[in-house]
Every structure is written in C-alpha cells, then in structure tokens.
C-alpha atoms as a PDB file:
ATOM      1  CA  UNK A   1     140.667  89.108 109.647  1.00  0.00           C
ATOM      2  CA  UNK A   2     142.863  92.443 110.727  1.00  0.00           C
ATOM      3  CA  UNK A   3     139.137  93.738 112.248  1.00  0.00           C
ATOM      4  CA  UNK A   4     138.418  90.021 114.190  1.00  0.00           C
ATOM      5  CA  UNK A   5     142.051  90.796 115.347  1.00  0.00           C
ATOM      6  CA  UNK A   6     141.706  93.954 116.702  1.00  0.00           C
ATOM      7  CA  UNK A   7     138.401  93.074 118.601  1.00  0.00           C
ATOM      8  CA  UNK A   8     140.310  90.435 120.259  1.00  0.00           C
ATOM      9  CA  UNK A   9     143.139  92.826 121.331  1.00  0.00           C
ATOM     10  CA  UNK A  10     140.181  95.312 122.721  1.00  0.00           C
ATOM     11  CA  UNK A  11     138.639  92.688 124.920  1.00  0.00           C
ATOM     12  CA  UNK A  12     141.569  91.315 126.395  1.00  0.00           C
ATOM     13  CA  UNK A  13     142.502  95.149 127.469  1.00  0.00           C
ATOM     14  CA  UNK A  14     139.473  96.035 128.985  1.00  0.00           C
ATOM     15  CA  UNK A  15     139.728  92.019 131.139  1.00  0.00           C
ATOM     16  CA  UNK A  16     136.785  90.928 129.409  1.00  0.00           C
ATOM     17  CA  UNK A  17     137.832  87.663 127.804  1.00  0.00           C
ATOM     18  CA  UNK A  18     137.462  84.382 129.971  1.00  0.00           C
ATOM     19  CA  UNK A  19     140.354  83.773 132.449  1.00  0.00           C
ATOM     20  CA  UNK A  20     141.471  87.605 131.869  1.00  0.00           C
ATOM     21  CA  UNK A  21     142.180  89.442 135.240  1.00  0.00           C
ATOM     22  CA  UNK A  22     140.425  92.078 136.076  1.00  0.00           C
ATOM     23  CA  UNK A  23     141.955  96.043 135.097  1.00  0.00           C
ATOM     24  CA  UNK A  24     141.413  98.457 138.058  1.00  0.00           C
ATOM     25  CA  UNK A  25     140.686 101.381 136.646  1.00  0.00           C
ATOM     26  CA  UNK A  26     141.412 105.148 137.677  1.00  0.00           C
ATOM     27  CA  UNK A  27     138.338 107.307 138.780  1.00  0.00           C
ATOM     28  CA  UNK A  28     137.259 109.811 141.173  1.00  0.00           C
ATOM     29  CA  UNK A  29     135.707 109.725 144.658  1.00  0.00           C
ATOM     30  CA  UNK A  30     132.087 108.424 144.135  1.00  0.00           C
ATOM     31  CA  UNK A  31     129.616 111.061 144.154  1.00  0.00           C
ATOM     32  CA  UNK A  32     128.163 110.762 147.335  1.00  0.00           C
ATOM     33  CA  UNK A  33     125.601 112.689 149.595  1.00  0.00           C
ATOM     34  CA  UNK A  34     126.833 115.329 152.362  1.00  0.00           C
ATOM     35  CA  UNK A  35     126.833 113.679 155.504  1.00  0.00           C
ATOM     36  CA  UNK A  36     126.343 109.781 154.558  1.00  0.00           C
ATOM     37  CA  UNK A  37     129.600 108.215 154.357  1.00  0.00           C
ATOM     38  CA  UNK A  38     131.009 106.476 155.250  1.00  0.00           C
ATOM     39  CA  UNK A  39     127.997 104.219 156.135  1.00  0.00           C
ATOM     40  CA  UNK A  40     129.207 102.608 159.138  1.00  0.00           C
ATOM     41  CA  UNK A  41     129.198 105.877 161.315  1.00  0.00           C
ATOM     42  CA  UNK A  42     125.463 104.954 161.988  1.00  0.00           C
ATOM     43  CA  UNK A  43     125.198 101.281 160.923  1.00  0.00           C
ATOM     44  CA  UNK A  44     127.923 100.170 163.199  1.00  0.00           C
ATOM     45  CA  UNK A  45     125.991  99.390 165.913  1.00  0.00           C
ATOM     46  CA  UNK A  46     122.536  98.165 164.538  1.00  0.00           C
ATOM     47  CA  UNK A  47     121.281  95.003 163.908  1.00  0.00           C
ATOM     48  CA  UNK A  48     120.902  94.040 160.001  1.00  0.00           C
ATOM     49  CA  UNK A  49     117.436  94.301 159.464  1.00  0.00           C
ATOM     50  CA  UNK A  50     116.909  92.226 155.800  1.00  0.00           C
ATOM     51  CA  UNK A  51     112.861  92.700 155.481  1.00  0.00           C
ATOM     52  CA  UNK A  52     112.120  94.544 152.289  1.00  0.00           C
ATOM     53  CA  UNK A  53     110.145  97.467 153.515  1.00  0.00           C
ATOM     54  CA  UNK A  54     109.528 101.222 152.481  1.00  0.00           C
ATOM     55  CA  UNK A  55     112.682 103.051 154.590  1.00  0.00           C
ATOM     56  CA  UNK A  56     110.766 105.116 157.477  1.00  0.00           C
ATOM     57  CA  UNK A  57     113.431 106.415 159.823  1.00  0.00           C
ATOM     58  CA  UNK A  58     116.752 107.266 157.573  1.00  0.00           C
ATOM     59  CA  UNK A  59     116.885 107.381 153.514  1.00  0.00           C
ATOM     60  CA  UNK A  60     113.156 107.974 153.035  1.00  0.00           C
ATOM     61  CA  UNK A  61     114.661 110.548 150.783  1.00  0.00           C
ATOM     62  CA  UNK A  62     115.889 107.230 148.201  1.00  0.00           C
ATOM     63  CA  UNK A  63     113.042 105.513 146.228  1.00  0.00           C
ATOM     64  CA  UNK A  64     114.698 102.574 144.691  1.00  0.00           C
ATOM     65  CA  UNK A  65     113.151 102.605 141.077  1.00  0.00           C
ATOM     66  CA  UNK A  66     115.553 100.676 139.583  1.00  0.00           C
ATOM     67  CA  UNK A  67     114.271  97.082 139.628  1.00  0.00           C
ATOM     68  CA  UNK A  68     112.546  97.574 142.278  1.00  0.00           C
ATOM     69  CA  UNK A  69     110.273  94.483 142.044  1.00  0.00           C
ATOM     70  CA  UNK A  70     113.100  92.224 142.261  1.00  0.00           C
ATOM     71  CA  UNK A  71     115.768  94.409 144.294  1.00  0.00           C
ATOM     72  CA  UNK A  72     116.221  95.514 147.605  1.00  0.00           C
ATOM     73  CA  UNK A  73     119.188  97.656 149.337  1.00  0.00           C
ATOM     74  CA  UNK A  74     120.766  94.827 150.342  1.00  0.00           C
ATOM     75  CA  UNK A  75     121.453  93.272 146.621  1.00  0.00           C
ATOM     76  CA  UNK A  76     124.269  95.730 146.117  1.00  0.00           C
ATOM     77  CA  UNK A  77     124.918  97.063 149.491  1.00  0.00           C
ATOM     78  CA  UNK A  78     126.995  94.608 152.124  1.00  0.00           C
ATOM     79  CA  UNK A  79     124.924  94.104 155.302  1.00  0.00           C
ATOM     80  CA  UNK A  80     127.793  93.385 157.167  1.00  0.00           C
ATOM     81  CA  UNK A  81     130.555  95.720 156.017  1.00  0.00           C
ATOM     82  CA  UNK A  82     128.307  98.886 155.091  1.00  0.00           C
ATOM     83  CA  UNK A  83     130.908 100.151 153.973  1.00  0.00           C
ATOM     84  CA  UNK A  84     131.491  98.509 150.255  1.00  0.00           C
ATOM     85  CA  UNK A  85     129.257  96.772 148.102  1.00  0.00           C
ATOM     86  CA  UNK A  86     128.920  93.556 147.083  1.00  0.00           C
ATOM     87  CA  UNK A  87     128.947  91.075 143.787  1.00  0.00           C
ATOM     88  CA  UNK A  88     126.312  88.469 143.238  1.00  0.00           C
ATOM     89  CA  UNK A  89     129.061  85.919 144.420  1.00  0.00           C
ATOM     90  CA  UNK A  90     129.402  87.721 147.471  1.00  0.00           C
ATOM     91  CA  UNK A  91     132.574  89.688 146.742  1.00  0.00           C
ATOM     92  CA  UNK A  92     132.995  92.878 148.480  1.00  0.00           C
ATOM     93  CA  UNK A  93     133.803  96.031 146.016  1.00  0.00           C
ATOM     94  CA  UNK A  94     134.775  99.358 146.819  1.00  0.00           C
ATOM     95  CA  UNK A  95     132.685 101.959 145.401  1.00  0.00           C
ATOM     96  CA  UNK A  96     135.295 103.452 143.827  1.00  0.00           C
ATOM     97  CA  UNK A  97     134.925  99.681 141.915  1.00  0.00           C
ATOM     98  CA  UNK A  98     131.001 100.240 141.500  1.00  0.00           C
ATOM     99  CA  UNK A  99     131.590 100.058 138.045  1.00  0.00           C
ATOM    100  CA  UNK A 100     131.545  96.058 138.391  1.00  0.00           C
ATOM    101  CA  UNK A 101     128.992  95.644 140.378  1.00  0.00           C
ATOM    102  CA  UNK A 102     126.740  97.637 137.789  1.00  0.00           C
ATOM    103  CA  UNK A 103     128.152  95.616 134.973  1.00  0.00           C
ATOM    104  CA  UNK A 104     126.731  92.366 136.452  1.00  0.00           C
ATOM    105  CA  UNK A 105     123.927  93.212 135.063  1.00  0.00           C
ATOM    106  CA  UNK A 106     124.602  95.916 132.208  1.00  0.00           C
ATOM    107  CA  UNK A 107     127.397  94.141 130.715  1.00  0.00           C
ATOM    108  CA  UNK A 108     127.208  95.908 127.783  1.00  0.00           C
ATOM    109  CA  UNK A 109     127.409  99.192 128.674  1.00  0.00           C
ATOM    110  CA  UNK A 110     130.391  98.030 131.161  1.00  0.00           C
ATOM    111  CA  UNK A 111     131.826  97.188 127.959  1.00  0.00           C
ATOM    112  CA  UNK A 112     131.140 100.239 126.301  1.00  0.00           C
ATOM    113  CA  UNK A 113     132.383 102.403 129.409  1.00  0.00           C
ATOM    114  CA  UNK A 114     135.665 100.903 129.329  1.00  0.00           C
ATOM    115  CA  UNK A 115     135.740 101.600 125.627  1.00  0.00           C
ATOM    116  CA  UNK A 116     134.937 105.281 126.033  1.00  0.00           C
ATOM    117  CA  UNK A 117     131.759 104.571 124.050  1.00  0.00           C
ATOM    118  CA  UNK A 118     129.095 105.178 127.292  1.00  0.00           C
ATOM    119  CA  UNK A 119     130.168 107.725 129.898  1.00  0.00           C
ATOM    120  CA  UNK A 120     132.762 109.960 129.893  1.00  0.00           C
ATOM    121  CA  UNK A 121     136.699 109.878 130.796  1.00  0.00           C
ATOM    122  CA  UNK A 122     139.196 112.299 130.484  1.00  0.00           C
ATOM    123  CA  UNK A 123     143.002 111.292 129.647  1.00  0.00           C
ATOM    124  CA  UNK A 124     145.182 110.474 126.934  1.00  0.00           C
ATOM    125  CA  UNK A 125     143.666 108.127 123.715  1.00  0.00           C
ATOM    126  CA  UNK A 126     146.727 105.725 124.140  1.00  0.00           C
ATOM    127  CA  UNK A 127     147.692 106.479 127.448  1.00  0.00           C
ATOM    128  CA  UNK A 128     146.705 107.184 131.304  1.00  0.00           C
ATOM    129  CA  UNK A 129     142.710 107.798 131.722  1.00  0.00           C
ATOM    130  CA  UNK A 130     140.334 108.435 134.735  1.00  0.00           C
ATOM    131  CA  UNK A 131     136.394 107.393 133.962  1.00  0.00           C
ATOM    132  CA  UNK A 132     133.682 108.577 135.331  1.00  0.00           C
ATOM    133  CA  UNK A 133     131.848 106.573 137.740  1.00  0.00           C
ATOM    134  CA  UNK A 134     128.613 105.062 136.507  1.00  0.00           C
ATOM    135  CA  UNK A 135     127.062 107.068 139.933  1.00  0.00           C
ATOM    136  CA  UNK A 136     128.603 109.988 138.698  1.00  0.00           C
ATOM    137  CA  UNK A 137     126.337 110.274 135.829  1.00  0.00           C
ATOM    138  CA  UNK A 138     123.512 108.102 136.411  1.00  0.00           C
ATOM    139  CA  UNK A 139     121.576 107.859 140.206  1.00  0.00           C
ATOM    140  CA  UNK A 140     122.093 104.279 141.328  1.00  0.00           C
ATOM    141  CA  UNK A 141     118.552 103.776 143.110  1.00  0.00           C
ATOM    142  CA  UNK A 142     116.672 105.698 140.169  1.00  0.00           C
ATOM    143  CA  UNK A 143     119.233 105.087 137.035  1.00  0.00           C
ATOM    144  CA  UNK A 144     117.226 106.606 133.781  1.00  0.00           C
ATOM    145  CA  UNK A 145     117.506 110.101 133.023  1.00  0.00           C
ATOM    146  CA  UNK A 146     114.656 112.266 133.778  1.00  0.00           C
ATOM    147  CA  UNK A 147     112.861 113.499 130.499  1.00  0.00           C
ATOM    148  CA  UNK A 148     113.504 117.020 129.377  1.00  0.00           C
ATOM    149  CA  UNK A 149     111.502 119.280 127.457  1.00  0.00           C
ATOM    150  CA  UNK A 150     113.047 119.775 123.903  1.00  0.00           C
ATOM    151  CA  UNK A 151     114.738 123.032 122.758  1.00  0.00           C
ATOM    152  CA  UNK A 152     113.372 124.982 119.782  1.00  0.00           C
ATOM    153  CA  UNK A 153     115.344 124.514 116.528  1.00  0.00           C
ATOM    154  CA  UNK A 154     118.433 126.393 115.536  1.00  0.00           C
ATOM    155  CA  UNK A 155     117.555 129.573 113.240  1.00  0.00           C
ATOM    156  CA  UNK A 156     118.881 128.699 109.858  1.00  0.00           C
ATOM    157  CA  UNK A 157     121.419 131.171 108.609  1.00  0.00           C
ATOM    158  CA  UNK A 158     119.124 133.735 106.669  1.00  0.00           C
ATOM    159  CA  UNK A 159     117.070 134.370 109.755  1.00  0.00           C
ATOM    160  CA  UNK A 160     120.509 135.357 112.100  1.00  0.00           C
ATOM    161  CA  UNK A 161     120.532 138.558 112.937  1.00  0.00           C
ATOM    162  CA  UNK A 162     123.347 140.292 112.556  1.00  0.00           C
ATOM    163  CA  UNK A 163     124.836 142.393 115.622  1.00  0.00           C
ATOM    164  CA  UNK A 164     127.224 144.189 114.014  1.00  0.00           C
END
C-alpha cells in the first residue's frame, strides 16, 4: 500500500497523471551547431518545401537515421515558425522543451528522465535541479550511441605493480 502510494505521489510530480499540468523543467541551452540558429536567419524568406527528399543544398551534413522510413524533418521541426518544434497535435515547443516532443514517442524514458533514472541532472535530491537535454546526450537525427570497442579487464590486485 505505502509503495502504490508513493508511485502515485511520483507521477503526479513529474505531470504525468491524466489532467496533471505540465512541470517546466530547468535545463541548459540546447546543444546546437555553430552557426545554425536560430533557424529563421535563412528560412525566413523561403518557401516551405514539404517533399521528403535527401537534403542537397544545406544540412547534407544530417542523415536522419532515426525512423527514417516513417519521419521526415518536418515531423518535429515547425515549417512555419523554424524556430521551435512541434507536438503531434501541432503545438509549438521550444527546444529548450524538446524533452516533450521526444517523449511522444519514448514515454518511458521521458519518465525515467524526469526521475533521474535516464540522463543526467545536476541539483539538489529534494530540491532545485537542471536536466540535461535529451540532445545533449543523444543526436536527435541519429539517436543510438555509436558502438565502442571494449576496454581490457582491470588487473586483479596480485598483478598491480607497485610504484613505490
């Protein structure tokens, strides 16, 4: 009972029980590339070109390899404000609010962020705390890590070496 309790209390923090409003959370600048932001510097003034197509004259550079058979730039990226991002519904969202437009579809580890289960935050346990952005970790076009080659085992203690 004192455990169903407490998971209760958790989920009604972190706004995700029905009906519970959102918590905006404290975190740093995105990560972004030298040079690209804000987006509207160069997108201003063209027309919003919606055609799924390999990117030939800017961000050839990004190969979107996250989904890619079912997403395109504009999924997450607003076509009219380049500028912010956008929900499924259509609701614009900061990137400094990324975080919620990656949890539309990885809901659990959205959950698990706001825990301080996935990702890292610095701050108090019980009081103020700035996360990490989910782009601060993880590329949004190209999310998994990379694979890296293993390190060799630790030496057990006979076989240290003293330097003394």
């Amino acid at each position: 009972m004192l455990s169903r309790l407490i998971e209760l209390a958790a989920l009604s923090v972190v706004g995700l029980g029905a009906g519970v409003a959102q918590i905006r959370l404290e975190v740093p600048p995105p990560p972004f590339s030298e040079g690209i932001y804000p987006c509207s510097n160069c997108h201003a003034g063209m027309p919003v070109d919606r055609k799924r197509r390999e990117l030939a004259a800017m961000h050839t550079d990004i190969v979107l390899k996250h989904d890619a058979e079912h997403r395109w730039c504009l999924d997450c990226h607003d076509a009219t404000n380049r500028d912010t991002l956008h929900l499924a519904s259509g609701e614009p969202v900061p990137f400094e609010e990324s975080y919620r437009l990656c949890g539309q579809c990885h809901g659990e580890k959205l959950r698990d962020w706001r825990a301080g289960i996935h990702g890292r935050r610095i701050g108090n346990w019980n009081g103020a705390k700035s996360y990490l952005l989910c782009a601060h970790c993880h590329n949004p076009h190209e999310p998994r890590f990379k694979a890296i080659a293993p390190k060799p085992a630790p030496k057990p203690p006979g076989e240290i070496r003293r330097t003394r």
